[in-house]
N, C-alpha and C. Protein backbone atom coordinates (compact mmCIF):
# COMPACT_ATOMS: atom_id res chain seq x y z
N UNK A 1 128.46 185.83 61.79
CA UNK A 1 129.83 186.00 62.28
C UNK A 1 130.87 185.63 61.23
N UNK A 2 130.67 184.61 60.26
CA UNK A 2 131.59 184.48 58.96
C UNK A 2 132.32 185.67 58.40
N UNK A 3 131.40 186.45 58.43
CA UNK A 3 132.37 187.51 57.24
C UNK A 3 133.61 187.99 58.47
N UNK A 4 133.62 188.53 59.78
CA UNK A 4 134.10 189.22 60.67
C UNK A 4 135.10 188.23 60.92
N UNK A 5 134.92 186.94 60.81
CA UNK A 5 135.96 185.54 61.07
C UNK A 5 136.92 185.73 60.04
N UNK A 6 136.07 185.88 58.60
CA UNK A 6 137.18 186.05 57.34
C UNK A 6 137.89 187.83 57.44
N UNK A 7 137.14 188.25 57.94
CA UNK A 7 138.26 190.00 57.96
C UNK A 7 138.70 189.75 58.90
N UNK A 8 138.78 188.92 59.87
CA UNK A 8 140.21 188.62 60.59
C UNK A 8 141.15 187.82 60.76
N UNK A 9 141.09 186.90 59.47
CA UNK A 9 141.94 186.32 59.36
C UNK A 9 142.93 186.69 58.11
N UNK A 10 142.32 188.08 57.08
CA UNK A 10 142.91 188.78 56.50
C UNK A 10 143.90 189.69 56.78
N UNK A 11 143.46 190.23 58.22
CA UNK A 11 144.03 191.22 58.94
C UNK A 11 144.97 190.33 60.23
N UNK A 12 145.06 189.10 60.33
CA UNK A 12 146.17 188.10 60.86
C UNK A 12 146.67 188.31 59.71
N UNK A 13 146.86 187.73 58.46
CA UNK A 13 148.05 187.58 57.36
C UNK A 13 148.65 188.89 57.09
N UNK A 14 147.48 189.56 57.25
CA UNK A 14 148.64 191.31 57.04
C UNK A 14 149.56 191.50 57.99
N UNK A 15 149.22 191.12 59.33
CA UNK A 15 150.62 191.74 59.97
C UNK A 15 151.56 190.29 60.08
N UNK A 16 151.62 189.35 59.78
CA UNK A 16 152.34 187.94 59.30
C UNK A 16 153.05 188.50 58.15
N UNK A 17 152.95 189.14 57.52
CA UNK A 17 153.53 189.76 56.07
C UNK A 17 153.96 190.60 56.52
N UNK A 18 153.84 192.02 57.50
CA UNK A 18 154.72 192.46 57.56
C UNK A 18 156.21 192.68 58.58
N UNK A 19 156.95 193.06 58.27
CA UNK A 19 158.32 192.78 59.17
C UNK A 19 158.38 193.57 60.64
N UNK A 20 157.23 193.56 61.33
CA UNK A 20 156.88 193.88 63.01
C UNK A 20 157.95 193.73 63.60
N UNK A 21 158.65 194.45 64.33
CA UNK A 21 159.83 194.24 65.03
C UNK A 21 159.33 193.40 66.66
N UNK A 22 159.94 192.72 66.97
CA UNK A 22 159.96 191.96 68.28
C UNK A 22 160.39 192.49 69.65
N UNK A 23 160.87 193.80 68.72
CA UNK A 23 161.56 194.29 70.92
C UNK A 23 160.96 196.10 70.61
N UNK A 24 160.48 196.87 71.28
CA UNK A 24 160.32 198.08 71.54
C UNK A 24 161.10 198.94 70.80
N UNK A 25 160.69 199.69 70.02
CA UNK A 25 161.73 200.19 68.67
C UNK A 25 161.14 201.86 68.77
N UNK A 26 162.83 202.69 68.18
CA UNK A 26 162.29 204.30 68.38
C UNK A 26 160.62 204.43 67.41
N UNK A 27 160.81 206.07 67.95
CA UNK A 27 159.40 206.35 66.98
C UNK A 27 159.49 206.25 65.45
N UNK A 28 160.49 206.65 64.78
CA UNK A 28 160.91 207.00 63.53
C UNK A 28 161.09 205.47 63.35
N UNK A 29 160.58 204.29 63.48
CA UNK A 29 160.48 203.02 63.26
C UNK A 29 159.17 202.93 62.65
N UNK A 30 157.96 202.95 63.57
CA UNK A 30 156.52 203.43 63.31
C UNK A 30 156.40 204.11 62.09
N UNK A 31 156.48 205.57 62.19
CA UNK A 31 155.96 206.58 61.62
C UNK A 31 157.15 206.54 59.95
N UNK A 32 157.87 205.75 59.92
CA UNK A 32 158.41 206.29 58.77
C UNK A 32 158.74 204.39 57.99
N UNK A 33 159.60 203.62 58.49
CA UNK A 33 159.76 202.62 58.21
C UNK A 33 158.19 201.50 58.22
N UNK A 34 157.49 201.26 59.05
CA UNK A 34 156.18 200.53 59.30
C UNK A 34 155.59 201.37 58.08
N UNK A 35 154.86 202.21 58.45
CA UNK A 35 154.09 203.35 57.32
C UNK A 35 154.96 202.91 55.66
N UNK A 36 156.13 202.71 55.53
CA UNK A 36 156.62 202.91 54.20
C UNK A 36 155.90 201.14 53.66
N UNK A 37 156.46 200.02 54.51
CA UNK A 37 155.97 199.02 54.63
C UNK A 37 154.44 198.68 53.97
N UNK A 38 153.71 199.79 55.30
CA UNK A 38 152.43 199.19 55.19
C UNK A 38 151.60 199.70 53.46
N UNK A 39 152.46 200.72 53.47
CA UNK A 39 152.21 201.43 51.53
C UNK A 39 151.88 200.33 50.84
N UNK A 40 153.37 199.05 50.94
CA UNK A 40 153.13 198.11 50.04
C UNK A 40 151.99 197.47 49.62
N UNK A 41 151.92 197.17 50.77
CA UNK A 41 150.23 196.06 50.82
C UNK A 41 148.78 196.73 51.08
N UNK A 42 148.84 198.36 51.17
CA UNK A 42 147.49 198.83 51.48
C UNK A 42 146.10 198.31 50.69
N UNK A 43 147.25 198.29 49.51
CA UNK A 43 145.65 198.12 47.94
C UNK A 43 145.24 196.70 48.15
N UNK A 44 146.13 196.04 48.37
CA UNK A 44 146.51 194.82 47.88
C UNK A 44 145.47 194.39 49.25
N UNK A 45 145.66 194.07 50.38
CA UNK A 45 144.86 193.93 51.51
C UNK A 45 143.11 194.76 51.32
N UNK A 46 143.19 195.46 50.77
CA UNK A 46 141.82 195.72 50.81
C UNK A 46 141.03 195.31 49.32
N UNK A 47 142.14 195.10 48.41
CA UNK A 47 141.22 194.16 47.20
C UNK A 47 140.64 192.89 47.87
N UNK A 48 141.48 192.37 48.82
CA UNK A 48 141.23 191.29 49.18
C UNK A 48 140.32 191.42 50.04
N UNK A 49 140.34 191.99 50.76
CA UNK A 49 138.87 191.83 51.69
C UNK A 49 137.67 192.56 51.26
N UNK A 50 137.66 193.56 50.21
CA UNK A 50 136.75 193.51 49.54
C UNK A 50 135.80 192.22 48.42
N UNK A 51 136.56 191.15 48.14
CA UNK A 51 136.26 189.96 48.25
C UNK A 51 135.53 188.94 48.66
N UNK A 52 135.21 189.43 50.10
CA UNK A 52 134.78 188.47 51.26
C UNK A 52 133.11 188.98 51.00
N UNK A 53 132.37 187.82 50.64
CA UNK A 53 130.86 188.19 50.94
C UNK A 53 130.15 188.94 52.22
N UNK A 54 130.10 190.21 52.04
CA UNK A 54 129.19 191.10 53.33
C UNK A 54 127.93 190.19 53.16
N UNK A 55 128.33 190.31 55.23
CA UNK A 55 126.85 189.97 55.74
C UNK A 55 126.68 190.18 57.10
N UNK A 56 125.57 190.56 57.45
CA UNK A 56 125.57 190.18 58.85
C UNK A 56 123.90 190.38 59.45
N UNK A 57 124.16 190.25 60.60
CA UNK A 57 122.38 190.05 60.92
C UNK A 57 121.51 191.00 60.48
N UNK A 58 120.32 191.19 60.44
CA UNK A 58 119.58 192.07 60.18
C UNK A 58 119.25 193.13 61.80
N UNK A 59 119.10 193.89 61.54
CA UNK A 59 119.04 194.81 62.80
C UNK A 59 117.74 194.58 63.62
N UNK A 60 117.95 194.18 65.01
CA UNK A 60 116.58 193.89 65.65
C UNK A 60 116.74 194.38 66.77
N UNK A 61 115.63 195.04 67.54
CA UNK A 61 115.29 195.92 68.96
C UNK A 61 116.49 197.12 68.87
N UNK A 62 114.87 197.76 67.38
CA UNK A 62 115.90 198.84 67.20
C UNK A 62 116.01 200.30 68.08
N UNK A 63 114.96 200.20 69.30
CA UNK A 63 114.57 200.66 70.23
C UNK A 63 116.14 200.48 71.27
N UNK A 64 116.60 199.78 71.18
CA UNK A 64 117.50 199.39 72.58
C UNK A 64 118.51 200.80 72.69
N UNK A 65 119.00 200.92 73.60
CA UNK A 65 120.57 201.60 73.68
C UNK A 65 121.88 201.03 73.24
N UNK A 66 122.51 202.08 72.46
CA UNK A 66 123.52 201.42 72.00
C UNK A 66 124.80 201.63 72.76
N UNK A 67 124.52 203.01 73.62
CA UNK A 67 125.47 203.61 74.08
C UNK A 67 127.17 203.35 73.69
N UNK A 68 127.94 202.61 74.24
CA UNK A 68 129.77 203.03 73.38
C UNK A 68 129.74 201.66 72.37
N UNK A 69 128.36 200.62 71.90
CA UNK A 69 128.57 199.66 71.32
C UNK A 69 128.62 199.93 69.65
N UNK A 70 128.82 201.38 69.61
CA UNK A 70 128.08 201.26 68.09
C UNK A 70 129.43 200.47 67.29
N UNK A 71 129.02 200.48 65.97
CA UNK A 71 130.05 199.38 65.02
C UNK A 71 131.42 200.21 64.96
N UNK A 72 131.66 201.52 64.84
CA UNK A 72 132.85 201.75 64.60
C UNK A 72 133.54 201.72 65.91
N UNK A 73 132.68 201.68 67.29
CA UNK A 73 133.63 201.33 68.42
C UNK A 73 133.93 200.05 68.44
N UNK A 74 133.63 199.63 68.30
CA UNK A 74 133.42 197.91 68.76
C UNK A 74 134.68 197.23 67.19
N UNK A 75 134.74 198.00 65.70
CA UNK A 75 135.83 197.77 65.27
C UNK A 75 137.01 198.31 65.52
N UNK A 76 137.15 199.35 66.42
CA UNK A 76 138.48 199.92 66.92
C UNK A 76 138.68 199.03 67.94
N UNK A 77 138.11 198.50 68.94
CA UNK A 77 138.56 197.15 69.63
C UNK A 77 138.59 195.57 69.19
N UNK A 78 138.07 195.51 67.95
CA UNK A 78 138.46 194.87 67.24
C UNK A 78 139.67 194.78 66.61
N UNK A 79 140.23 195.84 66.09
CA UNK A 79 141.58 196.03 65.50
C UNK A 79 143.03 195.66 66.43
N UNK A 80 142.66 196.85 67.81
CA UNK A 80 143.48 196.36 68.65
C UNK A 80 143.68 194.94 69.47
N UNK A 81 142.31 194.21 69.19
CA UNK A 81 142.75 193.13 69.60
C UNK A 81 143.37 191.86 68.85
N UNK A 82 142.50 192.37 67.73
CA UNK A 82 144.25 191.50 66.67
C UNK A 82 145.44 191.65 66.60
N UNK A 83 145.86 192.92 66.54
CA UNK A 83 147.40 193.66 67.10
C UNK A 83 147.53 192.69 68.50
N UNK A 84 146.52 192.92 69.35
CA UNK A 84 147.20 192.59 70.95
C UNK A 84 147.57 190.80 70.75
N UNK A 85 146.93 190.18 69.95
CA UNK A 85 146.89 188.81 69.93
C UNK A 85 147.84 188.39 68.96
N UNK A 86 148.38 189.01 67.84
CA UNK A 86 149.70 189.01 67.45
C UNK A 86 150.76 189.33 68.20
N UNK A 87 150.96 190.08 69.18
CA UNK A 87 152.21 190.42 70.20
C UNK A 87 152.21 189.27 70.87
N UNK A 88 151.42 189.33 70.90
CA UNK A 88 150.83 188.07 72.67
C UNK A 88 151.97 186.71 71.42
N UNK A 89 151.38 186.32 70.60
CA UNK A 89 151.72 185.44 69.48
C UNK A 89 153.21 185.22 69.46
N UNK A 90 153.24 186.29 69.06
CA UNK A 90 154.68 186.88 68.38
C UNK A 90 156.15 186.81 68.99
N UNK A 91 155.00 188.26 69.76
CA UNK A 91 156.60 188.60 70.68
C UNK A 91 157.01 188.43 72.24
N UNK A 92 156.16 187.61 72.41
CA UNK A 92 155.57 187.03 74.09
C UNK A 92 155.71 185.29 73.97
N UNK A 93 155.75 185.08 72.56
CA UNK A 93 155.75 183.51 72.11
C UNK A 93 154.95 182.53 73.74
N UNK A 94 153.58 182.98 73.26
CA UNK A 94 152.44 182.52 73.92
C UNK A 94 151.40 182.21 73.54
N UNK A 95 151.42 181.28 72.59
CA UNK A 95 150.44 180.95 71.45
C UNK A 95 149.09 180.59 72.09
N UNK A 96 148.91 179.71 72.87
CA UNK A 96 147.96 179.33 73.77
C UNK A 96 146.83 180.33 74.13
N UNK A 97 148.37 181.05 74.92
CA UNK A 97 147.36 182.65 75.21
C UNK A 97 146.33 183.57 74.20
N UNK A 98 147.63 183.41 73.48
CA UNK A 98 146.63 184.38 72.10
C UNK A 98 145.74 184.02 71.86
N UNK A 99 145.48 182.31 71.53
CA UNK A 99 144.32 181.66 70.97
C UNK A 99 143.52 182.03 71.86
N UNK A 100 143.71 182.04 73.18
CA UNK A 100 142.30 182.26 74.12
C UNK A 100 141.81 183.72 73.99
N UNK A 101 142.70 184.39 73.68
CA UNK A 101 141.96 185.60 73.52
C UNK A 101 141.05 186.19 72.60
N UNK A 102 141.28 185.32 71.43
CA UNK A 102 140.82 184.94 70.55
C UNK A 102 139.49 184.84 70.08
N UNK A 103 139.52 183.39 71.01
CA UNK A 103 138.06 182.85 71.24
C UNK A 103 137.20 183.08 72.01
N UNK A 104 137.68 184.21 73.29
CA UNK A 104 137.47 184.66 74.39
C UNK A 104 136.67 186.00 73.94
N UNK A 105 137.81 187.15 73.85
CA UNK A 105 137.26 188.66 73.69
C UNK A 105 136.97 189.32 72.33
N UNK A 106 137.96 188.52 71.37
CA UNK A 106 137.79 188.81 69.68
C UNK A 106 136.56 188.21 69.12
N UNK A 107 136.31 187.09 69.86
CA UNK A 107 134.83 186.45 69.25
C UNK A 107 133.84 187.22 69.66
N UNK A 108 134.04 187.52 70.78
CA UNK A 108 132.86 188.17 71.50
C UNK A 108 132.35 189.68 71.26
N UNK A 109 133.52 190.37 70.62
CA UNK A 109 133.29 191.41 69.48
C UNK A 109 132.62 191.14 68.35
N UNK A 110 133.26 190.29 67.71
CA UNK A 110 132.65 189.71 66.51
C UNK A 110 131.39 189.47 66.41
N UNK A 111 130.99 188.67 67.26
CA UNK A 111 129.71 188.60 67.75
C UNK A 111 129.06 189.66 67.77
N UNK A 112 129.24 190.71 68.72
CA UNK A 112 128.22 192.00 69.20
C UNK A 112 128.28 192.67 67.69
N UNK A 113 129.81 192.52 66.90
CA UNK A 113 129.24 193.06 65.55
C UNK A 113 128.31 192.82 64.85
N UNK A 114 128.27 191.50 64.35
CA UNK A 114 127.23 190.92 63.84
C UNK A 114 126.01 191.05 63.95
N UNK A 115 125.74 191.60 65.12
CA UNK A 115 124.07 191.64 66.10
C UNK A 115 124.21 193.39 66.18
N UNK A 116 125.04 194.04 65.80
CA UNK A 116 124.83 195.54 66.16
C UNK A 116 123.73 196.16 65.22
N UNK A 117 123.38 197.33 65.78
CA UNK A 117 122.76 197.75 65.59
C UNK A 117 123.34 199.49 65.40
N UNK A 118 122.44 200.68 64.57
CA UNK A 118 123.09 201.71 64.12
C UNK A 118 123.28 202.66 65.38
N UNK A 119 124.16 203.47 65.57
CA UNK A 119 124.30 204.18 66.86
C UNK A 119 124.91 205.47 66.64
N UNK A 120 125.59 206.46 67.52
CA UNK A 120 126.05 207.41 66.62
C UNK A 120 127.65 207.59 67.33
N UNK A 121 128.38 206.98 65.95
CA UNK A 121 129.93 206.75 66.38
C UNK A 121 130.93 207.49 66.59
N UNK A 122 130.05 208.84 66.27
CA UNK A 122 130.66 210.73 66.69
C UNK A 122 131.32 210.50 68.33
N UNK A 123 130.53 209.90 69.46
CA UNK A 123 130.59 209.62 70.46
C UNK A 123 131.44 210.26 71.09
N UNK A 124 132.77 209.61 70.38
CA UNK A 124 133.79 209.34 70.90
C UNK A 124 134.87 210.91 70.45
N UNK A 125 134.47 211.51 69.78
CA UNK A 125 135.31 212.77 69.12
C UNK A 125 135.70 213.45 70.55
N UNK A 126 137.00 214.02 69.78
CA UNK A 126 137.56 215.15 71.34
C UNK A 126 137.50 216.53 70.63
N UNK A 127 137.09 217.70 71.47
CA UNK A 127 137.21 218.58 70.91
C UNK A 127 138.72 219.21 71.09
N UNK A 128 139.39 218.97 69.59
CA UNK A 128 140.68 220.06 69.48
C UNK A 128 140.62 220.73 68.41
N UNK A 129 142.08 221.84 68.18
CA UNK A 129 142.38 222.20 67.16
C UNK A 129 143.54 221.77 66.33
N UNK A 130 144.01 220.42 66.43
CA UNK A 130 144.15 219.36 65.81
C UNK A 130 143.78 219.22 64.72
N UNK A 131 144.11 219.15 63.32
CA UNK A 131 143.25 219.07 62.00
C UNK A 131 144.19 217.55 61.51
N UNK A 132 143.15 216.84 61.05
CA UNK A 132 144.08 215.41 60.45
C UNK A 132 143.40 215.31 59.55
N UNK A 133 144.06 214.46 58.29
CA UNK A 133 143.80 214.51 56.88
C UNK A 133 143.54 212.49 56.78
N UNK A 134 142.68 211.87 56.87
CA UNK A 134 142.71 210.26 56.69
C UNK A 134 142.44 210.07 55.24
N UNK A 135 143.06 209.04 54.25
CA UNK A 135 141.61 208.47 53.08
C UNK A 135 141.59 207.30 52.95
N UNK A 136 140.16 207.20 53.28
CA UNK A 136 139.18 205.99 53.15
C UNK A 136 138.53 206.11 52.17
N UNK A 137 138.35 205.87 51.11
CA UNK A 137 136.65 205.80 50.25
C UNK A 137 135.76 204.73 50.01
N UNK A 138 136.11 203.67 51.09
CA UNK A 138 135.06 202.97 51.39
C UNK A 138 134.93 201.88 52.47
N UNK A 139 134.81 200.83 52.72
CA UNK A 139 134.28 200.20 54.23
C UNK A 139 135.31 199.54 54.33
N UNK A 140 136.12 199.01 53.00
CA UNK A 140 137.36 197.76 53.30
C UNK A 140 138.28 198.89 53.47
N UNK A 141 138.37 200.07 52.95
CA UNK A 141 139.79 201.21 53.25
C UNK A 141 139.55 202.04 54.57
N UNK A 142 137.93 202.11 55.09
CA UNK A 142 138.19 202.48 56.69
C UNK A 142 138.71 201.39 57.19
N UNK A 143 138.40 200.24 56.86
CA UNK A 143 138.74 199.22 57.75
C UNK A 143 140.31 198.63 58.16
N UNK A 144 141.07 199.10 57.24
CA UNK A 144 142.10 198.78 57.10
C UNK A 144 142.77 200.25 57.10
N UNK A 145 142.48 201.33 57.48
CA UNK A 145 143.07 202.20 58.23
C UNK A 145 142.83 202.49 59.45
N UNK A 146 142.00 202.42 60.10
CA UNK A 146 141.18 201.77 61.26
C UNK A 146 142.95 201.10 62.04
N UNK A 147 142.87 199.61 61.12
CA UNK A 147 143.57 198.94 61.61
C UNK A 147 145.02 199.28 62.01
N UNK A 148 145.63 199.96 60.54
CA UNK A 148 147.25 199.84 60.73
C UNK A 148 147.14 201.19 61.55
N UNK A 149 146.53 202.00 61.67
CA UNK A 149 146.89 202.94 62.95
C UNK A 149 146.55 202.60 63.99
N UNK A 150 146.12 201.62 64.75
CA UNK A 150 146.23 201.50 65.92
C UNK A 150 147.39 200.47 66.18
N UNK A 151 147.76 199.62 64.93
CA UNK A 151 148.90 198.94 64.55
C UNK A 151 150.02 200.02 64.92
N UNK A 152 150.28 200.97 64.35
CA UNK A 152 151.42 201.97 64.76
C UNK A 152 151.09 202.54 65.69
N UNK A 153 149.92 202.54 66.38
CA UNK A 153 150.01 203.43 67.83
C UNK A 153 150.55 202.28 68.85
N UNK A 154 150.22 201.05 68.40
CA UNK A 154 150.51 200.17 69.46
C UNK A 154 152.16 200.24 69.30
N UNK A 155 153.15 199.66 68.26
CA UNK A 155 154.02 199.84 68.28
C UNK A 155 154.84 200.69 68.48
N UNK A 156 154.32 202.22 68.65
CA UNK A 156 154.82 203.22 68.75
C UNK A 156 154.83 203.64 70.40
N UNK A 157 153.71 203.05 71.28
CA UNK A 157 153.84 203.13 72.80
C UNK A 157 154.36 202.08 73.54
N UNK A 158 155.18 201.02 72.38
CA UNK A 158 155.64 199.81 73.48
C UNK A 158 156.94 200.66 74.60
N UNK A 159 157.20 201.09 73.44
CA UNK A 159 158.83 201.48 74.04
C UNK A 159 158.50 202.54 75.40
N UNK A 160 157.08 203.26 75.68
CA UNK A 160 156.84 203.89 76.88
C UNK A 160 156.74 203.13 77.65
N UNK A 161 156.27 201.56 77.65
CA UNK A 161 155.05 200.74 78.53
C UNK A 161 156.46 199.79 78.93
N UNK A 162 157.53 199.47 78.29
CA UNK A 162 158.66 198.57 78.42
C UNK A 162 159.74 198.87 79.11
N UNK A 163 160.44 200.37 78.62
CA UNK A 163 161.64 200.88 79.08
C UNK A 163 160.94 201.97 79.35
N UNK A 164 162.63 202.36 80.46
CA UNK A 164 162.19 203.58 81.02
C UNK A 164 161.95 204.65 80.61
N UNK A 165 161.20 205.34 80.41
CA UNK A 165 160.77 207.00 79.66
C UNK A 165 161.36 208.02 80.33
N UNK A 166 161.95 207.92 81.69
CA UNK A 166 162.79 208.44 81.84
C UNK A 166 164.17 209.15 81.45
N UNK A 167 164.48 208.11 80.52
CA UNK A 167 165.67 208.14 80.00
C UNK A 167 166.29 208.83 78.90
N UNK A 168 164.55 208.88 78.33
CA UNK A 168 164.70 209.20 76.99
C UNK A 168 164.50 210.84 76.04
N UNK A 169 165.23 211.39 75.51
CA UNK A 169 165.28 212.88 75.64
C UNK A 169 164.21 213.53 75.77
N UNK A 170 164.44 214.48 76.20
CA UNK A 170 163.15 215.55 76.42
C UNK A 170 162.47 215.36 74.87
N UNK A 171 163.42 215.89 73.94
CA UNK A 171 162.68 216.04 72.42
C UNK A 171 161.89 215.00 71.78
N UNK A 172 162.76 213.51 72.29
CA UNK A 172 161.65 212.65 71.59
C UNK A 172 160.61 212.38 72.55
N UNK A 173 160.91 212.77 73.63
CA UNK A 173 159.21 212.52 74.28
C UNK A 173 158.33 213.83 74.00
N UNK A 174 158.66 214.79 73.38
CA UNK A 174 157.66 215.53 72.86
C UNK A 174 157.32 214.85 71.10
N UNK A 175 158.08 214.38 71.09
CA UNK A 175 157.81 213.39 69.36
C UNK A 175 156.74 213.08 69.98
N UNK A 176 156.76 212.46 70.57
CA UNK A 176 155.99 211.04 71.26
C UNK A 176 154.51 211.59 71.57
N UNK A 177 154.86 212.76 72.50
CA UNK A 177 153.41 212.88 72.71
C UNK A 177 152.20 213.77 71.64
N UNK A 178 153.59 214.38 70.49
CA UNK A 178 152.97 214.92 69.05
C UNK A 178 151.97 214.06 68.32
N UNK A 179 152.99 212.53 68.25
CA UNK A 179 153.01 211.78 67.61
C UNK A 179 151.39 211.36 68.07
N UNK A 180 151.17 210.55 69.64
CA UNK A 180 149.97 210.20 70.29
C UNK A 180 148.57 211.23 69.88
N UNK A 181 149.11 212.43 70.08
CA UNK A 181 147.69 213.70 69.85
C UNK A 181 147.32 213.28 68.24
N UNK A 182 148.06 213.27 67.71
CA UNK A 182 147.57 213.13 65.69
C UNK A 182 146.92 212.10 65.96
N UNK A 183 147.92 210.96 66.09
CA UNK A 183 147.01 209.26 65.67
C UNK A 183 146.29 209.28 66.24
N UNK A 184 146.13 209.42 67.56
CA UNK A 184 144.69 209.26 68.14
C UNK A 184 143.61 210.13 67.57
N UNK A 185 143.73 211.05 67.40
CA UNK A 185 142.87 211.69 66.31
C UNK A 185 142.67 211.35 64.89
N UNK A 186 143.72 210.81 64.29
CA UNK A 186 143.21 209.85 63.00
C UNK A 186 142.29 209.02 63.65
N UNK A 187 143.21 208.26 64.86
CA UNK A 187 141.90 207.42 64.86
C UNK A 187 140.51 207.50 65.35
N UNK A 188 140.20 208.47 65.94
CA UNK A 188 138.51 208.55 66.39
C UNK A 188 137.82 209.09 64.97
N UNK A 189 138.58 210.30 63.70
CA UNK A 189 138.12 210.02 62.80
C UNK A 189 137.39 208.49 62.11
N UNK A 190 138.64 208.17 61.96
CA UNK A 190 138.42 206.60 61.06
C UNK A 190 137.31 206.39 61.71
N UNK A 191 137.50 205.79 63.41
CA UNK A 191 136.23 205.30 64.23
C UNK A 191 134.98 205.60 63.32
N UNK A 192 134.52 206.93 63.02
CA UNK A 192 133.28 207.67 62.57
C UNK A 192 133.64 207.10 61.04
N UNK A 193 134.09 207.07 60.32
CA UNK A 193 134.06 207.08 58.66
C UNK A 193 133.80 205.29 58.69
N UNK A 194 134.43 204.79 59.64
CA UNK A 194 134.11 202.94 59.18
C UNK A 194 133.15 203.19 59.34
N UNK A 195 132.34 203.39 60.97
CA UNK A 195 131.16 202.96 60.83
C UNK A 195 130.30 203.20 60.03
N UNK A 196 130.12 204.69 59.75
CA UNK A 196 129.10 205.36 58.35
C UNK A 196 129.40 204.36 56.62
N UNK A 197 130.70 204.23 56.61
CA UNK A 197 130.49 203.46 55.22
C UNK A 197 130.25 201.85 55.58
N UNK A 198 130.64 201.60 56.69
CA UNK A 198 129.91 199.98 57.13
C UNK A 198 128.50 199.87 57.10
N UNK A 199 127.63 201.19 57.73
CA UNK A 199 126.40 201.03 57.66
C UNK A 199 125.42 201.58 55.66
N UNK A 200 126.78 202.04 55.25
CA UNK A 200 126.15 202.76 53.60
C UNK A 200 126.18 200.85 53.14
N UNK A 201 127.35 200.06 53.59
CA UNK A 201 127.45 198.81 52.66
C UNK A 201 126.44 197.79 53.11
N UNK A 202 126.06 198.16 54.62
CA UNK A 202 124.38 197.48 54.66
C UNK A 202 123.75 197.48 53.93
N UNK A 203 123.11 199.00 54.03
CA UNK A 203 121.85 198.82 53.70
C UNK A 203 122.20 199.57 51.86
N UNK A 204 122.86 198.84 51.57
CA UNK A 204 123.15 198.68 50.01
C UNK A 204 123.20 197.37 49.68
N UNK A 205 123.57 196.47 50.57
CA UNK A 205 122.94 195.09 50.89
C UNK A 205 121.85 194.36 50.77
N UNK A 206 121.52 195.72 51.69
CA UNK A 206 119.31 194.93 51.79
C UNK A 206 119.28 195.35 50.83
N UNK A 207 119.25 196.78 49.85
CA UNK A 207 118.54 197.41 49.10
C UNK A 207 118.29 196.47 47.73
N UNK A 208 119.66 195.93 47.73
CA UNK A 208 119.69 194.54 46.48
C UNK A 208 118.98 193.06 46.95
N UNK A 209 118.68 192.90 47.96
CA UNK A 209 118.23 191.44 48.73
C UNK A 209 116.61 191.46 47.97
């Protein structure tokens, strides 16, 4: 569980570094200001967690079902629950809370990471004609795109989940729901590319052990 403790406490200081707004903000906040932001620190965050000694259990009852546990699901709820435990933190100023969630549902990911086993993280794909362009070229750059897009999807649906959507023009709620069809489709990509280069940095692992 060490290494998954240290990539999340890398991915706490990344969004501590960056300037997260505190109240429900338009889309063109997300997608243009956050995104310009997150440019700064992309390299810089993944030198660093490229850093961190990979490890994790060796794969056992390789017979079992993995069904929605495989590693790249289980790091897309990983991601969002660091996002959710920074708001909770942040902008809810409920520190307590966060910590429990923490130690509660983020560990308990962490955990099933550690102990996972290979599965097939396609799973989750939707069939559209949707085309999205991601780059990753390797396990710390899925991982950290992984992250800041569900980082901007979260920030980008507060303002539905807070205020009224009613209110708000026809045009930007077609932004909105443009906006939702892409990222979510970046992200079930990513989903598939972490896990495949998470499992290439395994067993490139053993292959040297």
């Amino acid at each position: 569980m060490e290494y998954f403790l240290k990539v999340a406490e890398i991915a706490k200081k990344t969004l501590d570094a960056l300037p997260i707004a505190l109240t429900p903000q338009p889309l063109d906040y997300s997608l243009n200001f956050l995104e310009g932001k997150i440019d700064e620190i992309r390299k810089d965050v993944v030198v660093e967690m490229e850093k961190i000694n990979f490890s994790k259990k060796d794969q056992k009852n390789l017979d079992i079902a993995i069904g929605l546990n495989t590693v790249g699901m289980l790091l897309d709820r990983f991601t969002i629950l660091l996002v959710k435990e920074w708001c909770i933190r942040n902008k809810n100023s409920n520190p307590e809370k966060a910590d429990l969630l923490f130690e509660t549902q983020t560990k308990e990911i962490i955990k099933a990471l550690d102990e996972s086993n290979k599965g097939y993280s396609s799973v989750n794909s939707k069939i559209t004609n949707i085309q999205v362009n991601v780059n990753a070229n390797s396990w710390e750059e899925a991982f950290f795109e992984l992250f800041f897009i569900n980082l901007k999807l979260w920030e980008s649906q507060e303002v539905l989940y807070i205020k009224d959507i009613s209110k708000l023009p026809a045009e930007e709620l077609r932004d909105y729901i443009k906006w939702f069809a892409n990222g979510n489709m970046q992200r079930n990509v990513l989903i598939e590319i972490a896990d495949n280069y998470f499992w290439q940095k395994y067993e490139l692992q053993n292959s040297k052990a």
